[in-house]
N, C-alpha and C. Protein backbone atom coordinates (compact mmCIF):
# COMPACT_ATOMS: atom_id res chain seq x y z
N UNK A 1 43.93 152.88 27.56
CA UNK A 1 44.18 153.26 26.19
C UNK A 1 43.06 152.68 25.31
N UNK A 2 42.42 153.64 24.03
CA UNK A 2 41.62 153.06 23.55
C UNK A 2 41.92 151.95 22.15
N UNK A 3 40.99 151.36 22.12
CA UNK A 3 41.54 150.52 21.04
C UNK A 3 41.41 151.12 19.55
N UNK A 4 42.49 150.98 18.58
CA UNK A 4 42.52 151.32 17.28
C UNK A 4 41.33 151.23 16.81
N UNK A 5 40.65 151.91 15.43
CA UNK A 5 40.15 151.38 14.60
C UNK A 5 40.28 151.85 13.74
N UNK A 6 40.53 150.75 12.67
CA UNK A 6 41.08 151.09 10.72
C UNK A 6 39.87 151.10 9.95
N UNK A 7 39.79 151.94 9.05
CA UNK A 7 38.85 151.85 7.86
C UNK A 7 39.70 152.27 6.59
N UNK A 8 38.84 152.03 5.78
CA UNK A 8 39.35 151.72 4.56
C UNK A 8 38.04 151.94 3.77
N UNK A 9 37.83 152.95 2.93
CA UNK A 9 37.06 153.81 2.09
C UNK A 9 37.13 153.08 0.73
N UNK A 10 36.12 153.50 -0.01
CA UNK A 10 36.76 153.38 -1.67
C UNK A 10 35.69 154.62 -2.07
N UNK A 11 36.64 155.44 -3.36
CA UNK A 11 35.93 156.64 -4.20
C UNK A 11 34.13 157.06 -3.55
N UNK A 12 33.68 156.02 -3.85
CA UNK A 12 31.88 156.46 -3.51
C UNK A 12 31.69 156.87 -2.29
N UNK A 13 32.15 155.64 -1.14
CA UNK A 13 32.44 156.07 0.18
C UNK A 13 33.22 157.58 0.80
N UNK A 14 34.00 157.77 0.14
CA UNK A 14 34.81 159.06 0.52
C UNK A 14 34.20 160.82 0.05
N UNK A 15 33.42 160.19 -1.28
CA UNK A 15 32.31 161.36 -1.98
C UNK A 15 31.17 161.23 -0.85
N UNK A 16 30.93 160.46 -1.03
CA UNK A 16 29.44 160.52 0.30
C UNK A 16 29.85 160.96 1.53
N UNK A 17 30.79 160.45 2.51
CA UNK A 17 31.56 161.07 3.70
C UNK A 17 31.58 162.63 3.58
N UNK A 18 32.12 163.30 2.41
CA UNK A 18 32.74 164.90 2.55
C UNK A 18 31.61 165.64 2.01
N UNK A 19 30.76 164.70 1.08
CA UNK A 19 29.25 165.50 1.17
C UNK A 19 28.70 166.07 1.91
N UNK A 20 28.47 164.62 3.06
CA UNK A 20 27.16 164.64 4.25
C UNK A 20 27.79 165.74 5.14
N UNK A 21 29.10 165.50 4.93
CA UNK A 21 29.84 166.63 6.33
C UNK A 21 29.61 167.49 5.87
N UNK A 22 30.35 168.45 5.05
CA UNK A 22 30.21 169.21 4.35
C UNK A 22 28.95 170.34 4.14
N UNK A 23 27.73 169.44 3.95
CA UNK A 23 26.40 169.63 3.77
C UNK A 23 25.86 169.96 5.30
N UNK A 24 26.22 169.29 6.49
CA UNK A 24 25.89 169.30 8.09
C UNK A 24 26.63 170.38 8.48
N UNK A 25 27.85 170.71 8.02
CA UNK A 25 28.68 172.34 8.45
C UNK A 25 28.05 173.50 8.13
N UNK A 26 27.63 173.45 6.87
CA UNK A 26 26.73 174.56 5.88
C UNK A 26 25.46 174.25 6.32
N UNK A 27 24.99 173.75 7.19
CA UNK A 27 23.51 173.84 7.49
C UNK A 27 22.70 173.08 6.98
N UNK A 28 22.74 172.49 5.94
CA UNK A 28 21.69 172.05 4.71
C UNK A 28 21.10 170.55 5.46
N UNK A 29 19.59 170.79 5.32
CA UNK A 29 19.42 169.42 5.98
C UNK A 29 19.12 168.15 4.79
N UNK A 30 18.53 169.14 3.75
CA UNK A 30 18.39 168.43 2.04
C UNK A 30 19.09 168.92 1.15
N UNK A 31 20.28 168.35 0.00
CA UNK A 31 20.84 169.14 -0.61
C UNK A 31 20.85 168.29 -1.66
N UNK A 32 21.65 169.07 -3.10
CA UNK A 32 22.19 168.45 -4.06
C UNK A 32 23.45 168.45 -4.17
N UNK A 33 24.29 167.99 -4.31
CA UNK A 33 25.64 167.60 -4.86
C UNK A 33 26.22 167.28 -6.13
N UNK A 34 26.92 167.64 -6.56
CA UNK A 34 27.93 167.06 -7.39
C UNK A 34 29.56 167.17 -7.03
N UNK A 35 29.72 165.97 -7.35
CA UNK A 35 31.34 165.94 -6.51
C UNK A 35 32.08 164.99 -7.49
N UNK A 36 33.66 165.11 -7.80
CA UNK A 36 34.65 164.65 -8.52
C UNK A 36 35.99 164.67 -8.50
N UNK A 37 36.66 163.72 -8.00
CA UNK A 37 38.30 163.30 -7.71
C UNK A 37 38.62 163.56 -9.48
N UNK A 38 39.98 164.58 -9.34
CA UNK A 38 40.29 164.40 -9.99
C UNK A 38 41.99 164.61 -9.80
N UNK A 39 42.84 164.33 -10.50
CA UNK A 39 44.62 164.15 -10.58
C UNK A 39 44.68 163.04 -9.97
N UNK A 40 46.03 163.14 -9.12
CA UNK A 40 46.58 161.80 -9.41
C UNK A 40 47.26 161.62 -7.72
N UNK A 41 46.87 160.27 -7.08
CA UNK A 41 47.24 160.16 -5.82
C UNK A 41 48.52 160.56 -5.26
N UNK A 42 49.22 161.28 -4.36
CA UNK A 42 50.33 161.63 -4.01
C UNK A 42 50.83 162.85 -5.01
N UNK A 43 50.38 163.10 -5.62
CA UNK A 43 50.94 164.40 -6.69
C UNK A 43 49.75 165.43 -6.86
N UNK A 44 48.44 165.31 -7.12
CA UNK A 44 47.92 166.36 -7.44
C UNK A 44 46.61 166.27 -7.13
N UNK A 45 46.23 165.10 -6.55
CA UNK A 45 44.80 164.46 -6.31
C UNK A 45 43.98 165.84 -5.46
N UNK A 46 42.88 165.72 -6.43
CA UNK A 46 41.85 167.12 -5.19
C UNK A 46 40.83 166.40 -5.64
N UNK A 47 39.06 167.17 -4.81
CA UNK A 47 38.00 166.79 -5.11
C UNK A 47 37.62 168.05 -5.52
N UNK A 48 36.93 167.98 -6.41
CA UNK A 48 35.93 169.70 -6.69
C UNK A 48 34.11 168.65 -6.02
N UNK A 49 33.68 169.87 -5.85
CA UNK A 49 32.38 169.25 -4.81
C UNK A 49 31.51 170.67 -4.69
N UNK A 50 30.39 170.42 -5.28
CA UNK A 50 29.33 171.74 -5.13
C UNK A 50 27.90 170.98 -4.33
N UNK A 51 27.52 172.27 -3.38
CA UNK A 51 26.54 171.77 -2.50
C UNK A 51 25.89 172.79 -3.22
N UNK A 52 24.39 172.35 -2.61
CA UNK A 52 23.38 173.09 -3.05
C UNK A 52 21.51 173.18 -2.71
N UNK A 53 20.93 173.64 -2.81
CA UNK A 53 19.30 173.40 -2.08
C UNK A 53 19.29 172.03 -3.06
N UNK A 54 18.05 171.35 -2.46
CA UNK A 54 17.65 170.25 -2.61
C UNK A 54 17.24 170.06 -4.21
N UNK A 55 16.03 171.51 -4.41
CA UNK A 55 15.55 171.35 -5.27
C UNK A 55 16.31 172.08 -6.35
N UNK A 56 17.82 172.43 -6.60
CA UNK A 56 18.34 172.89 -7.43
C UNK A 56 18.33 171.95 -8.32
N UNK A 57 17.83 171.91 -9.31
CA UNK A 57 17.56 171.82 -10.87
C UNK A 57 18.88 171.98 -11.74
N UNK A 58 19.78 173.47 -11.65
CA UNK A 58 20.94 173.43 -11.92
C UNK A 58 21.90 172.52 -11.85
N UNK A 59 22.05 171.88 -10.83
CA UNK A 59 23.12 171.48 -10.63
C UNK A 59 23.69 170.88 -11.60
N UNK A 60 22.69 169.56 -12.46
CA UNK A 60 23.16 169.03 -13.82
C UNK A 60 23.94 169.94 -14.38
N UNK A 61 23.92 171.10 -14.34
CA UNK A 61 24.68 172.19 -14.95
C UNK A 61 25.80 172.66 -15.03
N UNK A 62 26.35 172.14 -13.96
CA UNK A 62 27.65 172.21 -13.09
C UNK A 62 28.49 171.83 -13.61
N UNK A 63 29.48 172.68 -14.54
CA UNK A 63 30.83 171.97 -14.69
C UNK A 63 31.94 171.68 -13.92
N UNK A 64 32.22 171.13 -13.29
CA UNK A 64 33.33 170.67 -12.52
C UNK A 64 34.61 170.83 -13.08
N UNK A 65 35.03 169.92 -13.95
CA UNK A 65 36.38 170.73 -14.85
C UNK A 65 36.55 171.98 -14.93
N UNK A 66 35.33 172.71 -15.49
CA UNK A 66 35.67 174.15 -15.37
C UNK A 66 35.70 174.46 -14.18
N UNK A 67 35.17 174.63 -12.77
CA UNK A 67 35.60 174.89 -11.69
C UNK A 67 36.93 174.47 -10.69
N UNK A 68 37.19 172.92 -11.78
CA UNK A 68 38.84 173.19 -11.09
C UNK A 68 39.52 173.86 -11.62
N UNK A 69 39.94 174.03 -13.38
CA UNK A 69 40.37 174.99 -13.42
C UNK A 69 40.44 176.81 -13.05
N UNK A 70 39.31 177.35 -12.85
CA UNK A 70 38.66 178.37 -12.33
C UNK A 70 38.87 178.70 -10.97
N UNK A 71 39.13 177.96 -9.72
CA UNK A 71 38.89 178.57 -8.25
C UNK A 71 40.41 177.61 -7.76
N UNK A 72 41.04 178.73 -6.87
CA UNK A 72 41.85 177.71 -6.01
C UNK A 72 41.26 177.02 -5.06
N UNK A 73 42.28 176.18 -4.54
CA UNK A 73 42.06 175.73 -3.41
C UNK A 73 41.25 176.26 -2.08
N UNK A 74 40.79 176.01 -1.45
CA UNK A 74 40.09 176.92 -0.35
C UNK A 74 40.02 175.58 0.55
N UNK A 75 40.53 174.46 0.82
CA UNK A 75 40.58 173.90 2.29
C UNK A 75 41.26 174.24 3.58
N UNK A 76 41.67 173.55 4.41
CA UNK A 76 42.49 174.14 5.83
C UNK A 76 43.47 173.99 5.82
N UNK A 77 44.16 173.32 4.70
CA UNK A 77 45.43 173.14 4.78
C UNK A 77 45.63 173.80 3.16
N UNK A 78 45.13 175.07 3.12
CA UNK A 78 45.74 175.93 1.68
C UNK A 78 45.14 177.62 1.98
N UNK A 79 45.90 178.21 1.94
CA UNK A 79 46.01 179.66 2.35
C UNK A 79 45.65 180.83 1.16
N UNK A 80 45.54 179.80 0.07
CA UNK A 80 44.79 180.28 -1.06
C UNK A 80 42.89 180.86 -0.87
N UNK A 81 42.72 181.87 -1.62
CA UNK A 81 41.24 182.06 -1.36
C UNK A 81 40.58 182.13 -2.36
N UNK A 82 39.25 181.25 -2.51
CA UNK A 82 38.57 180.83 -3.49
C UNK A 82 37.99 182.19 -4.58
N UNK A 83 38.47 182.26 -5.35
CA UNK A 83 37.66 183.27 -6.76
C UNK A 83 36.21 182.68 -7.39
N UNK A 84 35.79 183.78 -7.25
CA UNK A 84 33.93 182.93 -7.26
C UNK A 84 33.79 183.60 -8.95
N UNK A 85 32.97 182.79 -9.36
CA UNK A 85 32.50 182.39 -10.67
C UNK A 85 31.30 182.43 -10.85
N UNK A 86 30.04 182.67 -10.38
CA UNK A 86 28.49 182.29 -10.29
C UNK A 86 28.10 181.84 -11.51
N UNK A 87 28.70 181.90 -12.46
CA UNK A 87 28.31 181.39 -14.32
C UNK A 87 28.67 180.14 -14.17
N UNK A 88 30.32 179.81 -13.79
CA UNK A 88 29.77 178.26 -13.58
C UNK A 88 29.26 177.62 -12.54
N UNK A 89 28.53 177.83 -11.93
CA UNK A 89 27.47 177.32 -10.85
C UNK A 89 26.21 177.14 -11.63
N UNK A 90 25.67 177.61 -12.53
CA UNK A 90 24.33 177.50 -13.08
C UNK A 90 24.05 178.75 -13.12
């Protein structure tokens, strides 16, 4: 049997983790990001998170608030399908 091992994340750690993955699924070997926890643990907590080429310039552009309100859910555990927006992307 193998032996346990525990970790224990905090906010920066957990944005950087679902980035890099994230970014390694989609191919990207250089990217930009912007990423943001927002609600509330056990009730409503999500991340909104935009990848992007390296040299996107836009991204500063990126509203996040407006994209949570704007797109559902689209992870593996939500059967919802994302409504695309390209205005708020930059």
């Amino acid at each position: 049997m193998k032996e346990k091992k525990v970790f224990k994340y905090n906010e920066d750690d957990i944005l950087e983790f679902m980035t890099e993955s994230l970014a390694a699924q989609l191919g990207f070997e250089e990217f930009s990001a912007k990423a943001i926890f927002m609600g509330e643990a056990g009730k409503d907590l999500r991340m909104v998170l935009v990848l992007g080429e390296a040299a996107d310039e836009t991204m500063e552009k990126v509203d996040t608030n407006a994209l949570d309100i704007m797109i559902d859910y689209n992870g593996s555990h939500s059967c919802n399908i994302t409504r695309k927006n390209a205005s708020l992307l930059g």
